[in-house]
Protein backbone atom coordinates (compact mmCIF):
# COMPACT_ATOMS: atom_id res chain seq x y z
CA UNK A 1 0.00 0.00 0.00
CA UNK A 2 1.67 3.30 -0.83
CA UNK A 3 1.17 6.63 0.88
CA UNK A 4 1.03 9.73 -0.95
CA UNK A 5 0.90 13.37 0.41
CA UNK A 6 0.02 14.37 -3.35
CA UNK A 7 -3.44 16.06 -3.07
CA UNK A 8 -6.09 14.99 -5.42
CA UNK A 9 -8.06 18.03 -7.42
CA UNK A 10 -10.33 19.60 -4.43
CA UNK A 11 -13.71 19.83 -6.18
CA UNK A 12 -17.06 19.99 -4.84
CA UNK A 13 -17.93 17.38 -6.30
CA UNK A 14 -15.72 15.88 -4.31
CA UNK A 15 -17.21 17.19 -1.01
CA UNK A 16 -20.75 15.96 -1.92
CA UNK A 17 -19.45 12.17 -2.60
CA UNK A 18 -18.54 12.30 0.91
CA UNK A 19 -21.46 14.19 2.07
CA UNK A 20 -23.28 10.54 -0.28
CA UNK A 21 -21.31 8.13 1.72
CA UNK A 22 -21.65 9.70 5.03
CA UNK A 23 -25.43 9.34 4.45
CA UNK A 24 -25.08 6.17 2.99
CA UNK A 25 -23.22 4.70 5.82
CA UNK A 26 -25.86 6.08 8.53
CA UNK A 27 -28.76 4.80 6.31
CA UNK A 28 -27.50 0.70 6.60
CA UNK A 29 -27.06 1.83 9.83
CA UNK A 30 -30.30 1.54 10.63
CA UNK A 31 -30.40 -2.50 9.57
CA UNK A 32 -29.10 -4.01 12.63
CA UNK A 33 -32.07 -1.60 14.85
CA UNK A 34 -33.96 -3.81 12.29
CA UNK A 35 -33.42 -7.61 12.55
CA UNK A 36 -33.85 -6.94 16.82
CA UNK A 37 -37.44 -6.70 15.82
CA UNK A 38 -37.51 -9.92 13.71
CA UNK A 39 -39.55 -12.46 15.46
CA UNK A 40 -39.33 -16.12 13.61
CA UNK A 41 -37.26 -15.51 10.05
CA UNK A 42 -33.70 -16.90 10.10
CA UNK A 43 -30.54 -14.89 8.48
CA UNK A 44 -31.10 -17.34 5.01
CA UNK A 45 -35.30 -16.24 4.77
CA UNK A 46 -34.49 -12.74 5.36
CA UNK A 47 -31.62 -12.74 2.74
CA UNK A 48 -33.86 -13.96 0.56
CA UNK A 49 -36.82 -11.45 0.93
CA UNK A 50 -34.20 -8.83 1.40
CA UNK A 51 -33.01 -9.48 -2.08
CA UNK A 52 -36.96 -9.27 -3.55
CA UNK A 53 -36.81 -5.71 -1.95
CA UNK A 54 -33.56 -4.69 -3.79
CA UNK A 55 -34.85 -5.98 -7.43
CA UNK A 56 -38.22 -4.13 -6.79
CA UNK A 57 -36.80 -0.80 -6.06
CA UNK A 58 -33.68 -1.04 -8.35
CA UNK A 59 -35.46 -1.95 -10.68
CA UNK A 60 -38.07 0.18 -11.05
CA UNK A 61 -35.85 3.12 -10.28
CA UNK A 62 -33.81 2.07 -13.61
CA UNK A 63 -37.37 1.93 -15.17
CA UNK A 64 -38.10 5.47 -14.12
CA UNK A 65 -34.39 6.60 -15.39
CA UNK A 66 -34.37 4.90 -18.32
CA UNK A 67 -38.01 3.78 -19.70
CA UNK A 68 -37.81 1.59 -22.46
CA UNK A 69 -33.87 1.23 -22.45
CA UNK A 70 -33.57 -0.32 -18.98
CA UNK A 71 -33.26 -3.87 -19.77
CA UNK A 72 -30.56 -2.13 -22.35
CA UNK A 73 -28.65 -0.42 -19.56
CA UNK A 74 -28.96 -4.42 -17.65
CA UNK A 75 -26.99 -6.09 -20.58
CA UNK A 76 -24.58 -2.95 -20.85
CA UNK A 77 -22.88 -3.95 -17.83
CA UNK A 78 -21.55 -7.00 -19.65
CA UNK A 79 -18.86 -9.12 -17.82
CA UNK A 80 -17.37 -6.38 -15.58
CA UNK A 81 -20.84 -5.96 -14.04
CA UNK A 82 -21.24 -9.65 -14.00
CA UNK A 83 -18.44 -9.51 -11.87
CA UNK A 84 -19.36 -7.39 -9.50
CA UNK A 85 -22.84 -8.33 -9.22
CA UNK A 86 -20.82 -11.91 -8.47
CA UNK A 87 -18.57 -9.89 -5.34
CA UNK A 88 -21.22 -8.05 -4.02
CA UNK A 89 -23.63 -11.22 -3.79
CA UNK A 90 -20.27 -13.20 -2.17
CA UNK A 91 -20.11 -10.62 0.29
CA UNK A 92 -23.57 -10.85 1.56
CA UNK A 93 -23.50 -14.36 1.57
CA UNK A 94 -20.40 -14.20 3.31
CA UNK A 95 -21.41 -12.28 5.48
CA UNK A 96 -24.61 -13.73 6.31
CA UNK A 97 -22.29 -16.96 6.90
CA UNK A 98 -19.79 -15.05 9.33
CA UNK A 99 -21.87 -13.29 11.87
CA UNK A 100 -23.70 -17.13 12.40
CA UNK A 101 -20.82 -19.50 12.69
CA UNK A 102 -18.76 -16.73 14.25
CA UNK A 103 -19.23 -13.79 17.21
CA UNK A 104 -20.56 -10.89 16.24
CA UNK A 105 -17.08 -9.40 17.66
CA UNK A 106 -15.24 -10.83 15.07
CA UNK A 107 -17.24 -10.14 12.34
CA UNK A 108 -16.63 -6.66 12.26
CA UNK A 109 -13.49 -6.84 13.09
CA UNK A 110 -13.04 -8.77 10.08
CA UNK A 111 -15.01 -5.96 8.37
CA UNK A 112 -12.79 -3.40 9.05
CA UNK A 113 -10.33 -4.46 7.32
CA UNK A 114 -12.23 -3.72 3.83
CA UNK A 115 -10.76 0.10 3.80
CA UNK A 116 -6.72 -1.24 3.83
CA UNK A 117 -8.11 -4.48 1.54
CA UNK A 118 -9.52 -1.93 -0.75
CA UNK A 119 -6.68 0.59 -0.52
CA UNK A 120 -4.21 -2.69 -1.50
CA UNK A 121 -6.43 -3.76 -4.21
CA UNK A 122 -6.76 -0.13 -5.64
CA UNK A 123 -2.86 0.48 -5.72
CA UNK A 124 -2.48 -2.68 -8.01
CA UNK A 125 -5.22 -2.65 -10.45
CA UNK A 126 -6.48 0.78 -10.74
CA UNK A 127 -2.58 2.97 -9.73
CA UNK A 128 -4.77 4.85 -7.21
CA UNK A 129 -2.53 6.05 -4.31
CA UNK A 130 -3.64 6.46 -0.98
CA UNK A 131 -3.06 9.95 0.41
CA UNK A 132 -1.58 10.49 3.55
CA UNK A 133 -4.09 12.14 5.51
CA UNK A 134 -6.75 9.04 4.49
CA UNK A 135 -4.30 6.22 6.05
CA UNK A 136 -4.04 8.32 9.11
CA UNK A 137 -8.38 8.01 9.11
CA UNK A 138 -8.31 4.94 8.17
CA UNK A 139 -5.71 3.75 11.08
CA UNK A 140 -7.85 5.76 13.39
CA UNK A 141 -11.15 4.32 12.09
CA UNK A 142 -9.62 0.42 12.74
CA UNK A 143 -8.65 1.21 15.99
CA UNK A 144 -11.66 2.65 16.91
CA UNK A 145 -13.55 -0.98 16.09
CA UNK A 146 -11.15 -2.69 17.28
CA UNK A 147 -11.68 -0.39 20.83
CA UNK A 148 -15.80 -1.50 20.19
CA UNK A 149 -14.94 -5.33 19.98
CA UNK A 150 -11.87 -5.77 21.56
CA UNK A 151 -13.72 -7.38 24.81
CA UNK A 152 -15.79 -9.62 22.24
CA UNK A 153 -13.06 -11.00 20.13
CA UNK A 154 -11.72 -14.49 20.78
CA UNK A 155 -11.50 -17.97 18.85
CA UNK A 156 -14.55 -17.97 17.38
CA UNK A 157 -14.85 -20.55 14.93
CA UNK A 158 -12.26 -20.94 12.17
CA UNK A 159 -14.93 -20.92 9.56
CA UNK A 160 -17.00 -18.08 10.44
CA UNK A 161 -13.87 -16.02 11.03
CA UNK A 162 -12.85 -16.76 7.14
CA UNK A 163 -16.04 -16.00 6.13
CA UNK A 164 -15.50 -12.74 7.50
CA UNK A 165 -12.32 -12.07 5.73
CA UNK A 166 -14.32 -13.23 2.73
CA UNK A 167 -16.85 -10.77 3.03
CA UNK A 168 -13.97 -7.96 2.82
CA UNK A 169 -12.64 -9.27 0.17
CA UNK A 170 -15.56 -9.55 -1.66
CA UNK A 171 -16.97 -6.31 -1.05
CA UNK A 172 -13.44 -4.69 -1.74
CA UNK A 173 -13.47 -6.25 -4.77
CA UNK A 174 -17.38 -4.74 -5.97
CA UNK A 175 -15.65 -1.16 -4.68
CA UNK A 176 -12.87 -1.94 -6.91
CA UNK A 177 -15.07 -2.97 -9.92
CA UNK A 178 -17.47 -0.15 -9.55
CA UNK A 179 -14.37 2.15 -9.72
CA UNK A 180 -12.72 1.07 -12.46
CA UNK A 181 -15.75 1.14 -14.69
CA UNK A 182 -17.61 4.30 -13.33
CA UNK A 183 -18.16 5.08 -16.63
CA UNK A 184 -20.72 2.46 -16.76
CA UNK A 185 -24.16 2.64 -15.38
CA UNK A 186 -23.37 0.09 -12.71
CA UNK A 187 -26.90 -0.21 -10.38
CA UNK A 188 -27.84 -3.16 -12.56
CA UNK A 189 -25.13 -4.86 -10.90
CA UNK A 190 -27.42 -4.79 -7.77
CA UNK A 191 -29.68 -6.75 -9.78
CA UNK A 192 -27.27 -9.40 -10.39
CA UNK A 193 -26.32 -9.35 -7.14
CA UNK A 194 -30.00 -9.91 -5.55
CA UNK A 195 -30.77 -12.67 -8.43
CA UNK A 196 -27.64 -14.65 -7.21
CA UNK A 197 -28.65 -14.62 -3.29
CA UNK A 198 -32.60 -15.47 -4.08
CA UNK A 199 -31.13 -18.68 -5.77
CA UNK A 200 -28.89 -19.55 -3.33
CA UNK A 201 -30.64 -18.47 -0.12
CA UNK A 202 -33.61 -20.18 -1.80
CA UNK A 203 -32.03 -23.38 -2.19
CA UNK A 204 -30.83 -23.33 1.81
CA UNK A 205 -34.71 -22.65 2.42
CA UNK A 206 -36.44 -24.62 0.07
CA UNK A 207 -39.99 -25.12 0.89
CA UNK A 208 -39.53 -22.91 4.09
CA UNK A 209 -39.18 -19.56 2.79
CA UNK A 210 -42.80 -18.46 4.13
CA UNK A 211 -42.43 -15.68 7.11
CA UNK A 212 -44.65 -13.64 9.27
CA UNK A 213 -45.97 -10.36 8.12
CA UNK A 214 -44.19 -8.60 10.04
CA UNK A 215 -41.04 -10.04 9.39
CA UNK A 216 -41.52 -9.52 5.73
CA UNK A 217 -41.87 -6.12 6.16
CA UNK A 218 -38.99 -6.13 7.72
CA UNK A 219 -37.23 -7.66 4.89
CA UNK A 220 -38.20 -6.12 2.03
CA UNK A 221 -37.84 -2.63 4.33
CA UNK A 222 -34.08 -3.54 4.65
CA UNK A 223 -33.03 -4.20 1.06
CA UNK A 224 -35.85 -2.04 -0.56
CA UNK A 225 -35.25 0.83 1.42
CA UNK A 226 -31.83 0.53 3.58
CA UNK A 227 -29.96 -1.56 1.12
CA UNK A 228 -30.98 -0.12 -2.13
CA UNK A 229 -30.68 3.82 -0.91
CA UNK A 230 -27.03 3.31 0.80
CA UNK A 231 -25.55 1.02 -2.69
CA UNK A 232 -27.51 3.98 -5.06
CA UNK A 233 -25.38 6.51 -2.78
CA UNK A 234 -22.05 3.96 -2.75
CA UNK A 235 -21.83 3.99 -6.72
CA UNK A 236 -22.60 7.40 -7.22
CA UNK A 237 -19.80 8.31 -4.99
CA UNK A 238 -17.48 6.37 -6.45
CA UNK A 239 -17.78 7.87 -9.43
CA UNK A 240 -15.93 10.83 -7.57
CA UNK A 241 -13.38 9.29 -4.50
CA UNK A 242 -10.68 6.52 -4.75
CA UNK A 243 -11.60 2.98 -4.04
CA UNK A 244 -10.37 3.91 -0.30
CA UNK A 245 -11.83 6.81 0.46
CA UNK A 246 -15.39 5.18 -0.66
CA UNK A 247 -14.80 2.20 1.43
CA UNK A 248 -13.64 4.11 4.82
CA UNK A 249 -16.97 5.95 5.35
CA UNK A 250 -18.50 2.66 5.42
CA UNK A 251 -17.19 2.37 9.17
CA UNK A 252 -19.51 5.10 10.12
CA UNK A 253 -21.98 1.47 10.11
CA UNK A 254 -20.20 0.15 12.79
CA UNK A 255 -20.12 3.03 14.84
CA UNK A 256 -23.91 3.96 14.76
CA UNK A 257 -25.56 0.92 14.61
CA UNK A 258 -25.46 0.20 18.22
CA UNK A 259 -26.48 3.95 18.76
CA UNK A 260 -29.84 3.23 17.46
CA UNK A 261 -30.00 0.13 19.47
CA UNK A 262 -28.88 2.07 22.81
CA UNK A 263 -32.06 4.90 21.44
CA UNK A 264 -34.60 2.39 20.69
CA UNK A 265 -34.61 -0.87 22.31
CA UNK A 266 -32.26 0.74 25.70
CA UNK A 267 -29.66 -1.51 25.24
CA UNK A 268 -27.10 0.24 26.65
CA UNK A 269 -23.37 -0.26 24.87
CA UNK A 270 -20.65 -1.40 26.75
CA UNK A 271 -17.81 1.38 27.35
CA UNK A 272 -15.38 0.30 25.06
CA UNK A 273 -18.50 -0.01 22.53
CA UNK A 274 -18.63 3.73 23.44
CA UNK A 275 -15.54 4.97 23.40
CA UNK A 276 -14.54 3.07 20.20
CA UNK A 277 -17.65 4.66 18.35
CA UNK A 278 -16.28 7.76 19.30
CA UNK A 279 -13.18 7.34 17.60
CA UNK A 280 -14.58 6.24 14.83
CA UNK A 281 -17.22 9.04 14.31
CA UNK A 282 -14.52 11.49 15.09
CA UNK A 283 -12.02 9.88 12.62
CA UNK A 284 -14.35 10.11 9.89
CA UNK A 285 -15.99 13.34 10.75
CA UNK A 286 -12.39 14.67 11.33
CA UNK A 287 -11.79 13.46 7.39
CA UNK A 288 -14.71 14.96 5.89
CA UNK A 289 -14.50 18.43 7.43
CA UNK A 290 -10.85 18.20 6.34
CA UNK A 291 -11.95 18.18 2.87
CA UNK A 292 -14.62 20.60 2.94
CA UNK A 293 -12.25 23.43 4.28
CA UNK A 294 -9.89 22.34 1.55
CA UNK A 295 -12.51 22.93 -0.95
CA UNK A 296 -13.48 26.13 0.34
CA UNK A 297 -9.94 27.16 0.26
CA UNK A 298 -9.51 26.25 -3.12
CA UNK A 299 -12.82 27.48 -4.85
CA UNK A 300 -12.12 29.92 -8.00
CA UNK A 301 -12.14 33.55 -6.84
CA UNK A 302 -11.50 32.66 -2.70
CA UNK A 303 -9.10 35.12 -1.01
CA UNK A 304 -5.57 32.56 -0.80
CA UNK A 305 -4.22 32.67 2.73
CA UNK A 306 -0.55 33.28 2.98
CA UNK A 307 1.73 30.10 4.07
């Protein structure tokens, strides 16, 4: 992984990809508030209605966008969106398979990894560097989860713990695909994605896919609402930050999801939990402020303060 202090053209575009993943991140927040109030489904019945939500909303957004050309703008993706749609449905599998064969500790822990994954990945197929003042975030950011689950991490076992590095590998590899062709509309890629876990998490649940009500709801809320709105937000924004940058404000997750827990349900976090939050919230808020006085600084006609 190589540092840079080179500074990347300050444009507000740039500023309002952050300002995307920032509310992206806080949106799949919300998911984990979520599942507390599922009462019977199990992880492979609410992947699958999950992914029912995502194709119903992607797909009639790209309807909306595109009318008659949608199914077009599908088959445009061709084998680099095949791809991706291929990582991103690996990492929610993957996923799905860490957090129940392994503690939820080490789960994210595993997670957290994706921003260095990505940042390693990014340097050796795209030539993206990573500047300087991102690695010191993204060190932060680590720390700061590691702070949240540090009392939670142990053995586990050996396959849910791999599934966990899976899942970052996986997902750093969609960031990495979705950056190298941002040229291409890529949301149909969450199609592919969806189709690939309704086969599979229909084959685990064959014949016993039918839920409560409420529990569908639930479902379909998740990936029709939560999922679709924070991946819509994900690929914009990587239209306009490295692979890194993109993937680093997805720690803001980790951070806030037991916030809403704490708010809702009064499950009160444990103090590392806490203080680790903190750190990350104040990494990445640190980061994005950062950026936004740089912009400032830099916008055509701004008084230049002397060095």
């Amino acid at each position: 992984m190589t540092v840079t202090t080179t500074m990347p053209q300050i444009t507000p575009r740039r500023g309002r990809a952050m300002g995307m993943m920032v509310f992206s991140s806080v949106t799949i927040s919300f998911g984990g508030l979520i599942l507390r109030f599922m009462q019977e489904a199990d992880a492979w019945q609410i992947a699958f209605w999950r992914s029912w939500g995502v194709i119903g909303v992607i797909g009639a957004f790209l309807f909306w966008r595109y009318g008659a050309d949608a199914l077009g703008r599908v088959r445009a993706v061709g084998r680099p969106g095949l791809l991706a749609g291929l990582m991103m449905s690996g990492s929610t599998i993957g996923f799905l398979q860490s957090i129940t064969h392994t503690t939820v500790a080490n789960t994210l822990f595993m997670l957290s990894a994706i921003p260095f994954v990505t940042a390693i990945l990014a340097r050796v197929f795209l030539g993206e560097r990573l500047r300087r003042d991102t690695a010191l975030t993204m060190v932060a950011a680590i720390v700061g989860v590691g702070v949240m689950v540090a009392g939670g991490i142990g053995g586990g076992a050996l396959y849910g713990n791999l599934m966990g590095l899976f899942t970052a590998v996986c997902f750093s590899g969609y960031a990495i695909m979705v950056r190298r062709h941002r040229g291409i509309e890529m949301l149909p890629t969450l199609l592919i994605a969806a189709g690939i876990v309704i086969v599979t998490s229909g084959a685990m649940r064959w014949g016993d896919l039918a839920i409560p009500a409420g529990d569908l709801g639930r479902s379909l809320f998740i990936g029709g609402v939560l999922s679709a709105l924070a991946n819509v937000l994900f690929i914009a924004a990587a239209r306009q930050l490295v692979a890194a940058e993109v993937t680093l404000f997805m720690l803001l997750e980790f951070a806030l999801g037991p916030v809403w827990v704490w708010l809702v349900v009064a499950e009160a976090p444990s103090n590392p939990t806490i203080v680790g939050g903190v750190i990350v919230i104040g990494a990445v808020t640190a980061r994005a402020l950062s950026e936004i006085s740089q912009n400032r600084r830099r916008r055509p006609g701004a008084r230049l303060r002397p060095h």
